[in-house]
PDB file of N, CA and C in Angstrom:
ATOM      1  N   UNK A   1     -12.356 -11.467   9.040  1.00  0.00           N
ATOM      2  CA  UNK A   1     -11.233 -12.093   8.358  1.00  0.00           C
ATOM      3  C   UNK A   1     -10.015 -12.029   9.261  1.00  0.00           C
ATOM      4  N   UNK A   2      -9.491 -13.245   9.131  1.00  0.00           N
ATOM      5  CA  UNK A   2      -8.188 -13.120  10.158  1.00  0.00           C
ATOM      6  C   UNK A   2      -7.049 -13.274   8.809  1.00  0.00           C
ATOM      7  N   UNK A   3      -6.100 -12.220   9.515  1.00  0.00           N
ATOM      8  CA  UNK A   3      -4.829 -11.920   8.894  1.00  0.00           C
ATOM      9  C   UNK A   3      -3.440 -12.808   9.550  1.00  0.00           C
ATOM     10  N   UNK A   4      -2.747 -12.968   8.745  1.00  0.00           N
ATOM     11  CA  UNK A   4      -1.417 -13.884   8.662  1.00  0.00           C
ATOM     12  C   UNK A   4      -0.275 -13.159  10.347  1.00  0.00           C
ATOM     13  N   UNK A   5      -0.483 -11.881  10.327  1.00  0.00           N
ATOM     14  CA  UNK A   5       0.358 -11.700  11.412  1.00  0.00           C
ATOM     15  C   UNK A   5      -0.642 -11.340  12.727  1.00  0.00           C
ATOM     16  N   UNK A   6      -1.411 -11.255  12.766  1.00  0.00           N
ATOM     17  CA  UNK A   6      -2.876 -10.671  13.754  1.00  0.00           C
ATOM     18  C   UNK A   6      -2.889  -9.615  13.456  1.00  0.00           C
ATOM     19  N   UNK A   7      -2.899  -8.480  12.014  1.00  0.00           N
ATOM     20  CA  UNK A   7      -3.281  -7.669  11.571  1.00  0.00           C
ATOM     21  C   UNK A   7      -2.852  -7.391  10.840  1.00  0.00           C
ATOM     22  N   UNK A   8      -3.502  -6.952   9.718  1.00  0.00           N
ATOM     23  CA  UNK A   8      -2.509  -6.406   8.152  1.00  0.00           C
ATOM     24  C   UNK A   8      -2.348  -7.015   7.137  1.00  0.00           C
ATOM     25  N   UNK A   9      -1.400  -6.788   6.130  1.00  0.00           N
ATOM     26  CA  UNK A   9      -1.168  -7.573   5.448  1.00  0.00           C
ATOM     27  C   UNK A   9       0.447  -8.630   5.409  1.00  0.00           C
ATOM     28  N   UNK A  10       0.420  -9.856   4.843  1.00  0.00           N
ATOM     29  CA  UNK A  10       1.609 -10.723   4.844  1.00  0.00           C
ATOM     30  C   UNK A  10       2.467  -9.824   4.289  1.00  0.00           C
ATOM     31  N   UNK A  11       3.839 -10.305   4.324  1.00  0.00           N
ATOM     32  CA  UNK A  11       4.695  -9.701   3.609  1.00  0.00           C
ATOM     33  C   UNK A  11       4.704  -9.624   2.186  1.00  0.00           C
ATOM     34  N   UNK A  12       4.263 -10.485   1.707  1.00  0.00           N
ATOM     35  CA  UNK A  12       3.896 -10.731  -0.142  1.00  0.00           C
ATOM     36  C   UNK A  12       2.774  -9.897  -0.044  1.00  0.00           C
ATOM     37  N   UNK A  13       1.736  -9.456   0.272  1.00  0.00           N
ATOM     38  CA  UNK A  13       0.736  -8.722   0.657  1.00  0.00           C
ATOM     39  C   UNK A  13       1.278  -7.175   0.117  1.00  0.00           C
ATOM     40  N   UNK A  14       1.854  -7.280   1.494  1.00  0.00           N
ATOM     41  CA  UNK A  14       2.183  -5.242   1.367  1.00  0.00           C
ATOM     42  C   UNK A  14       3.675  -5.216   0.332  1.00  0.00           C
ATOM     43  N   UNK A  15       4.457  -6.205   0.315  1.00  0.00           N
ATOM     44  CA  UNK A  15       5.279  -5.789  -1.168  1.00  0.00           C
ATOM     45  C   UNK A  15       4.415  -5.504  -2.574  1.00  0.00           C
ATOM     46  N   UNK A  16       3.143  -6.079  -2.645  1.00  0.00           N
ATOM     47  CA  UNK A  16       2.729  -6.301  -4.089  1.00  0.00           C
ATOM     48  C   UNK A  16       1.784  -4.258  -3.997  1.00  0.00           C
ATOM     49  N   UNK A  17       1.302  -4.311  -2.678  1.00  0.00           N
ATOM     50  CA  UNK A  17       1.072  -2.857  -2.780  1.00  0.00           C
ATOM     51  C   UNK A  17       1.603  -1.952  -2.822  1.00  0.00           C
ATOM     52  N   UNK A  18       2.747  -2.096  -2.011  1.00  0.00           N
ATOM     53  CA  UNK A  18       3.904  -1.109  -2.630  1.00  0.00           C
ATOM     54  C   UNK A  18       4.028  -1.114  -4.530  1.00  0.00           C
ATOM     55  N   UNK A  19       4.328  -2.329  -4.784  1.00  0.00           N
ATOM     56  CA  UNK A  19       4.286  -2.002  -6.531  1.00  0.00           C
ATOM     57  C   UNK A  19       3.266  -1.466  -6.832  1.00  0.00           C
ATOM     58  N   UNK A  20       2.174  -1.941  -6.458  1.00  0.00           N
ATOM     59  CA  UNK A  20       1.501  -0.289  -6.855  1.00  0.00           C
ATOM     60  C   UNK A  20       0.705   0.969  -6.583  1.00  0.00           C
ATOM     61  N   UNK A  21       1.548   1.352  -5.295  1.00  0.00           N
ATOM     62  CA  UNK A  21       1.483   2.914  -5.203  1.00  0.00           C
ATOM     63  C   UNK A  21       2.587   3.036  -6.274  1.00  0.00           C
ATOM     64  N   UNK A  22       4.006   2.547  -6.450  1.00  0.00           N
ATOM     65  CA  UNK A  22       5.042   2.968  -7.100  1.00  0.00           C
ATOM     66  C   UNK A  22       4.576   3.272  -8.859  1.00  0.00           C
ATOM     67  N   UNK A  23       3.735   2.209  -9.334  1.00  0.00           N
ATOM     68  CA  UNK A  23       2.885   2.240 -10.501  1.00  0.00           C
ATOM     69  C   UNK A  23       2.358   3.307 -10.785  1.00  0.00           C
ATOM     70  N   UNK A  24       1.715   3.711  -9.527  1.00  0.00           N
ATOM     71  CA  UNK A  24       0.537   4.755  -9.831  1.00  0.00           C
ATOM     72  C   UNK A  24       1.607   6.034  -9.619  1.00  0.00           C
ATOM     73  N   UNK A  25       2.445   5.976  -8.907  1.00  0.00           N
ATOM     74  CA  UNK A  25       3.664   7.468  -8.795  1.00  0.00           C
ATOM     75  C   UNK A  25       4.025   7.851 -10.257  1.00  0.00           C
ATOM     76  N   UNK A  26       4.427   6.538 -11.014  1.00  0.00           N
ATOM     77  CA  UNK A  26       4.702   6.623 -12.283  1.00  0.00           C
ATOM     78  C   UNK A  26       3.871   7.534 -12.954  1.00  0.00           C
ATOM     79  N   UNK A  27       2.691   7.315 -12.675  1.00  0.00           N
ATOM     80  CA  UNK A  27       1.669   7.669 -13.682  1.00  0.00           C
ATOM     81  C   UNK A  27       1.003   9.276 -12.968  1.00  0.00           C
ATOM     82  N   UNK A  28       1.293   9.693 -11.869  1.00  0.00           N
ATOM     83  CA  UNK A  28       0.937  10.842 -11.525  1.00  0.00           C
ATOM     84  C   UNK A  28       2.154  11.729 -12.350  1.00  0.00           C
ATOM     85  N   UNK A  29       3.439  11.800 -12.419  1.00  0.00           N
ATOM     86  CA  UNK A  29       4.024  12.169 -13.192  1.00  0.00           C
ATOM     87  C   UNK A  29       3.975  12.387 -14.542  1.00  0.00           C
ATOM     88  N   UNK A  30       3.137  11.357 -14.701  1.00  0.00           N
ATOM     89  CA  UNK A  30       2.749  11.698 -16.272  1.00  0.00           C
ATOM     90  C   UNK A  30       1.410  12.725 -16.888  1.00  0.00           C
ATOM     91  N   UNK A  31       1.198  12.657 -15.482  1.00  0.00           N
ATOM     92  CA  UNK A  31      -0.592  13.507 -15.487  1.00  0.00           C
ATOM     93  C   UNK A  31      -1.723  12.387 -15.677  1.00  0.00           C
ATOM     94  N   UNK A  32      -1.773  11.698 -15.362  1.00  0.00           N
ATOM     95  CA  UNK A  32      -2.689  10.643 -15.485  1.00  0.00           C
ATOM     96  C   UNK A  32      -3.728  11.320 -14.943  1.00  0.00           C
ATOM     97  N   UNK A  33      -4.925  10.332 -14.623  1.00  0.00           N
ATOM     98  CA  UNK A  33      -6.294  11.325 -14.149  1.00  0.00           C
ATOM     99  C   UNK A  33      -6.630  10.373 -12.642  1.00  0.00           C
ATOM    100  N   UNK A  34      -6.802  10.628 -11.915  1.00  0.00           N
ATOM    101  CA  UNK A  34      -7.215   9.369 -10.859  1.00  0.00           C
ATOM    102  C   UNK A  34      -7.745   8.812 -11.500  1.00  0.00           C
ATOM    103  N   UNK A  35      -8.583   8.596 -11.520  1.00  0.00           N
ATOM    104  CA  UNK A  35     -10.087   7.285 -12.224  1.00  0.00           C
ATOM    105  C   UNK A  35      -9.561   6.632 -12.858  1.00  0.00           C
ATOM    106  N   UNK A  36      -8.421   6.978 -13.896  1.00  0.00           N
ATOM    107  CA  UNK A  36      -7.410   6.143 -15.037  1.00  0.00           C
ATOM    108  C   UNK A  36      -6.868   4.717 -13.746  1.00  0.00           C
ATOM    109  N   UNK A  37      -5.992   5.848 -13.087  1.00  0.00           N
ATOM    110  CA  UNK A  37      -5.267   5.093 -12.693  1.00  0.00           C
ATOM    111  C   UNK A  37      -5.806   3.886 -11.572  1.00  0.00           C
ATOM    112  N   UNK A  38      -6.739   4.743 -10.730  1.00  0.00           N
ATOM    113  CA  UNK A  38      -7.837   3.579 -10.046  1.00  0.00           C
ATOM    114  C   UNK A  38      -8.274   2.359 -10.764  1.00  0.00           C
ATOM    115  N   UNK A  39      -9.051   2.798 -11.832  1.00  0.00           N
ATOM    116  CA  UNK A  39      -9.213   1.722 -12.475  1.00  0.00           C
ATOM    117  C   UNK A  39      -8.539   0.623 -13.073  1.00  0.00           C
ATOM    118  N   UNK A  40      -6.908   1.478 -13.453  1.00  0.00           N
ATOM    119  CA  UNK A  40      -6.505   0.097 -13.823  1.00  0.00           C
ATOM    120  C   UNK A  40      -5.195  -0.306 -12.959  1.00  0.00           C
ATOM    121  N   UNK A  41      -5.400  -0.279 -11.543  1.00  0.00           N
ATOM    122  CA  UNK A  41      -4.502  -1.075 -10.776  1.00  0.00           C
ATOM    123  C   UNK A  41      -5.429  -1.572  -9.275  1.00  0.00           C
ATOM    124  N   UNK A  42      -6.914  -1.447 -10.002  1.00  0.00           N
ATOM    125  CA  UNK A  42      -7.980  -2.342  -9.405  1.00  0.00           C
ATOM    126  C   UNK A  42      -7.997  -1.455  -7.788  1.00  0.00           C
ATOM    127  N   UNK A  43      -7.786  -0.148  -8.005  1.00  0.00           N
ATOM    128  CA  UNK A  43      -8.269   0.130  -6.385  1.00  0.00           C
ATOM    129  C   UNK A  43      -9.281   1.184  -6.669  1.00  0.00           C
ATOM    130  N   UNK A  44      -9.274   1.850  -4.873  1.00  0.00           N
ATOM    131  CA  UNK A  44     -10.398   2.927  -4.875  1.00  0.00           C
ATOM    132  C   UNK A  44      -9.850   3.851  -5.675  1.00  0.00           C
ATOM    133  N   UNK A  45     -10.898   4.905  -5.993  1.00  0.00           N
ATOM    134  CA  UNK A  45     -10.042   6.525  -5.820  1.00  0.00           C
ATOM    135  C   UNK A  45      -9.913   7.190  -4.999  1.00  0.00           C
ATOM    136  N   UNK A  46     -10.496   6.984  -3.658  1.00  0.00           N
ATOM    137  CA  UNK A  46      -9.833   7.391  -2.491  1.00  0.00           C
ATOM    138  C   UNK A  46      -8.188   7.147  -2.299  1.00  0.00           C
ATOM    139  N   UNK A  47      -8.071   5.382  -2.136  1.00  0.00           N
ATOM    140  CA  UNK A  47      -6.215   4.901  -2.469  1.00  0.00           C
ATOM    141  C   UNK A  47      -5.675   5.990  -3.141  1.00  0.00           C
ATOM    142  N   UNK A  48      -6.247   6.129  -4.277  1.00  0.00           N
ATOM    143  CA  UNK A  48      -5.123   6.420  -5.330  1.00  0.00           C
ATOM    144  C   UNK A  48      -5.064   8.387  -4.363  1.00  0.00           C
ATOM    145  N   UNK A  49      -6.079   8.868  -4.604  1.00  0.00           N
ATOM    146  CA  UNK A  49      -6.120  10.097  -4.115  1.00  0.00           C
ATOM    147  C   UNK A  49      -5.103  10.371  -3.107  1.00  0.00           C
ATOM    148  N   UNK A  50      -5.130   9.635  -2.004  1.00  0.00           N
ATOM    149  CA  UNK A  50      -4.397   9.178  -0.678  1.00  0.00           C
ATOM    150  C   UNK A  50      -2.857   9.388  -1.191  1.00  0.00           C
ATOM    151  N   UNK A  51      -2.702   8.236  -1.733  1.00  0.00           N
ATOM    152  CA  UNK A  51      -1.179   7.789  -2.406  1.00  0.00           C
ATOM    153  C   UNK A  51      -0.723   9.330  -3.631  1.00  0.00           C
ATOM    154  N   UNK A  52      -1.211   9.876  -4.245  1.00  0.00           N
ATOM    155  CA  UNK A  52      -1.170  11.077  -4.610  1.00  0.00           C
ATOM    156  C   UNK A  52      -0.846  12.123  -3.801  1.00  0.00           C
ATOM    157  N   UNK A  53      -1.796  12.460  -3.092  1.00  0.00           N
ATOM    158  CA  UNK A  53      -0.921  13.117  -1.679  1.00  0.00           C
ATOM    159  C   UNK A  53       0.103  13.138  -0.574  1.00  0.00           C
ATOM    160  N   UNK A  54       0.418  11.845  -0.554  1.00  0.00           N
ATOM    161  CA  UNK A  54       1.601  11.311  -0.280  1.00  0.00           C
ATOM    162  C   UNK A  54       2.977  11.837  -1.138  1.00  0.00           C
ATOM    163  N   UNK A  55       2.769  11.276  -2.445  1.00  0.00           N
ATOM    164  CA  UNK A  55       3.362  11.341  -2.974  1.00  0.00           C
ATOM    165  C   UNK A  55       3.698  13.224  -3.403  1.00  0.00           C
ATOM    166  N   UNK A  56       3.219  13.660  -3.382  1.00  0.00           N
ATOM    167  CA  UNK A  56       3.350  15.329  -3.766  1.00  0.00           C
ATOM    168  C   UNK A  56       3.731  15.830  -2.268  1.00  0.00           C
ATOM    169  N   UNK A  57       3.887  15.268  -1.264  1.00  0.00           N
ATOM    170  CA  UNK A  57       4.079  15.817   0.034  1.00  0.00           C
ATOM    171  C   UNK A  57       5.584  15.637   0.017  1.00  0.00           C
ATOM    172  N   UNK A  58       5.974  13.743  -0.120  1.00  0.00           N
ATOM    173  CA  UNK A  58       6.925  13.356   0.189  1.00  0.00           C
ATOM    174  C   UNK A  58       8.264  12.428  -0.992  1.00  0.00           C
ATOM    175  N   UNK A  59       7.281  12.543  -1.834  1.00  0.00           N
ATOM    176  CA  UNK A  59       8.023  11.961  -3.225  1.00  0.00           C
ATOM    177  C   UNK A  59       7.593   9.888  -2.909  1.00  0.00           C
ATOM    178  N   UNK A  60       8.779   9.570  -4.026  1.00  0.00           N
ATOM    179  CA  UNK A  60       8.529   8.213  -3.934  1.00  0.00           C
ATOM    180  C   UNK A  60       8.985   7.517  -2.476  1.00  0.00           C
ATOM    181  N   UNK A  61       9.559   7.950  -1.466  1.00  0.00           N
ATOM    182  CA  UNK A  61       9.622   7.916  -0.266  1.00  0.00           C
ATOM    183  C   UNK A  61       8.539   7.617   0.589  1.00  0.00           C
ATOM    184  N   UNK A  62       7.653   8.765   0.158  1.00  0.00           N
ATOM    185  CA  UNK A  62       6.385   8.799   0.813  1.00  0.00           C
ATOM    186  C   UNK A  62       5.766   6.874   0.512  1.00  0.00           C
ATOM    187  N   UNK A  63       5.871   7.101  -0.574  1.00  0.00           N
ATOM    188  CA  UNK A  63       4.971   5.712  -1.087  1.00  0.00           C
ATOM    189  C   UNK A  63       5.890   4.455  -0.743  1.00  0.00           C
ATOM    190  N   UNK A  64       7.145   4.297  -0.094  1.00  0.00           N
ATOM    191  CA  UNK A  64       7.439   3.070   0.514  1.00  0.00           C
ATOM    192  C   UNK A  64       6.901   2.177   1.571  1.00  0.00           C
ATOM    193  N   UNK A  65       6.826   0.434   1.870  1.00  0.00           N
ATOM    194  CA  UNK A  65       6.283   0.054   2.645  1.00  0.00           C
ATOM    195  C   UNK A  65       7.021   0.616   4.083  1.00  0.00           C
ATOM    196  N   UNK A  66       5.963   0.565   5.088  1.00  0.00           N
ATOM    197  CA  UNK A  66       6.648   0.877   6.309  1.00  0.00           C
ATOM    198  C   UNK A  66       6.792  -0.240   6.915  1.00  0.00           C
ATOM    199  N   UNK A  67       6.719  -1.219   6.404  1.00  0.00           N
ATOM    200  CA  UNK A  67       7.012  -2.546   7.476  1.00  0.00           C
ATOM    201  C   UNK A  67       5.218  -3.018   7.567  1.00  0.00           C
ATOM    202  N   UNK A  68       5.244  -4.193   8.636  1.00  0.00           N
ATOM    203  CA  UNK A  68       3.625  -4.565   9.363  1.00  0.00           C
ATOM    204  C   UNK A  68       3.706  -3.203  10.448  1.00  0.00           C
ATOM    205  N   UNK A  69       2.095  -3.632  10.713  1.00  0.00           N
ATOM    206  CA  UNK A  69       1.279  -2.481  11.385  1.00  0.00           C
ATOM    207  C   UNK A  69       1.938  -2.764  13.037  1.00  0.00           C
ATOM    208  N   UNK A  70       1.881  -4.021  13.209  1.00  0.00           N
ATOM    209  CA  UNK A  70       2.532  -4.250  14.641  1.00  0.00           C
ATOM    210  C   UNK A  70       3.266  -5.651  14.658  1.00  0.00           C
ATOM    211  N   UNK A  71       3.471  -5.750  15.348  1.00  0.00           N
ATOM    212  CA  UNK A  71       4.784  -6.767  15.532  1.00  0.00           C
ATOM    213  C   UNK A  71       3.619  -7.445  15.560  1.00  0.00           C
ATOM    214  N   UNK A  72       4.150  -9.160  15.468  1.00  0.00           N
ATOM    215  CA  UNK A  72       3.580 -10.591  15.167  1.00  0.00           C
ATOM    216  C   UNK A  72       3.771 -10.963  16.393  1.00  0.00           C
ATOM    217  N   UNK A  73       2.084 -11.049  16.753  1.00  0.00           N
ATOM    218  CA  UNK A  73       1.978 -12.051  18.016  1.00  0.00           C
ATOM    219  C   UNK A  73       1.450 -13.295  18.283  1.00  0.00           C
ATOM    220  N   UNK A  74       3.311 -14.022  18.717  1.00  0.00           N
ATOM    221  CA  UNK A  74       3.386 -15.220  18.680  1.00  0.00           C
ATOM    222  C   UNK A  74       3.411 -15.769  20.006  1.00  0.00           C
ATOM    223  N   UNK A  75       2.819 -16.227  20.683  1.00  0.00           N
ATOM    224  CA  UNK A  75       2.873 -16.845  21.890  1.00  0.00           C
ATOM    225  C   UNK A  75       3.021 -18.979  21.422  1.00  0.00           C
ATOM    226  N   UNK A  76       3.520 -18.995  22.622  1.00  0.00           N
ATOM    227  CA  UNK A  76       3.697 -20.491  22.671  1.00  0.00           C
ATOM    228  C   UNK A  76       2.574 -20.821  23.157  1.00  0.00           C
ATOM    229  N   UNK A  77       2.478 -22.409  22.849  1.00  0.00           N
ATOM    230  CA  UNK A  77       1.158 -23.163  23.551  1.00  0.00           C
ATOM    231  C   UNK A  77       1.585 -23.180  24.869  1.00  0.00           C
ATOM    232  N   UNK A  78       0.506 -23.401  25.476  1.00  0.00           N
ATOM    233  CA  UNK A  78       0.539 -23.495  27.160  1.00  0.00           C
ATOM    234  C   UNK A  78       0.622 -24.886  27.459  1.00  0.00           C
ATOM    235  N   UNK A  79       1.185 -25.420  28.093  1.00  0.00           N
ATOM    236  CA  UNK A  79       1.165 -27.033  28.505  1.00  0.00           C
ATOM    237  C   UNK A  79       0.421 -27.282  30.162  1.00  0.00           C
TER     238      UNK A  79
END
């Protein structure tokens, strides 16, 4: 699969995942159970596990986007 910048996700991409690690932060606060929350924001329980540990390391901080993985490589056509 080829990606929109030559790796990763688009920007609408990784904003919509950010909403939900932030979802699931919500819900670790509340005591939710992984599996709950996996299941209903359609990911692994690894993710969620991941994003849990994050989040208990670094708070909702932790769970912000960091930007794309690498800069967008754009070259011009060659003539």
């Amino acid at each position: 699969m080829r990606y929109a910048q030559g790796g990763g996700y688009t920007p609408e991409r990784r904003a919509a995942r950010e909403r939900l690690r932030l979802e699931a932060a919500e819900r670790f606060e509340g005591g939710d159970a992984t599996s709950a929350i996996a299941r209903d924001v359609r990911v692994g329980e690894r993710a969620v596990r991941l994003w849990r540990r994050d989040w208990c390391e670094g708070g909702l901080q932790a769970l912000l986007s960091r930007g794309p993985v690498s800069r967008e490589r754009f070259e011009p056509p060659r003539v």
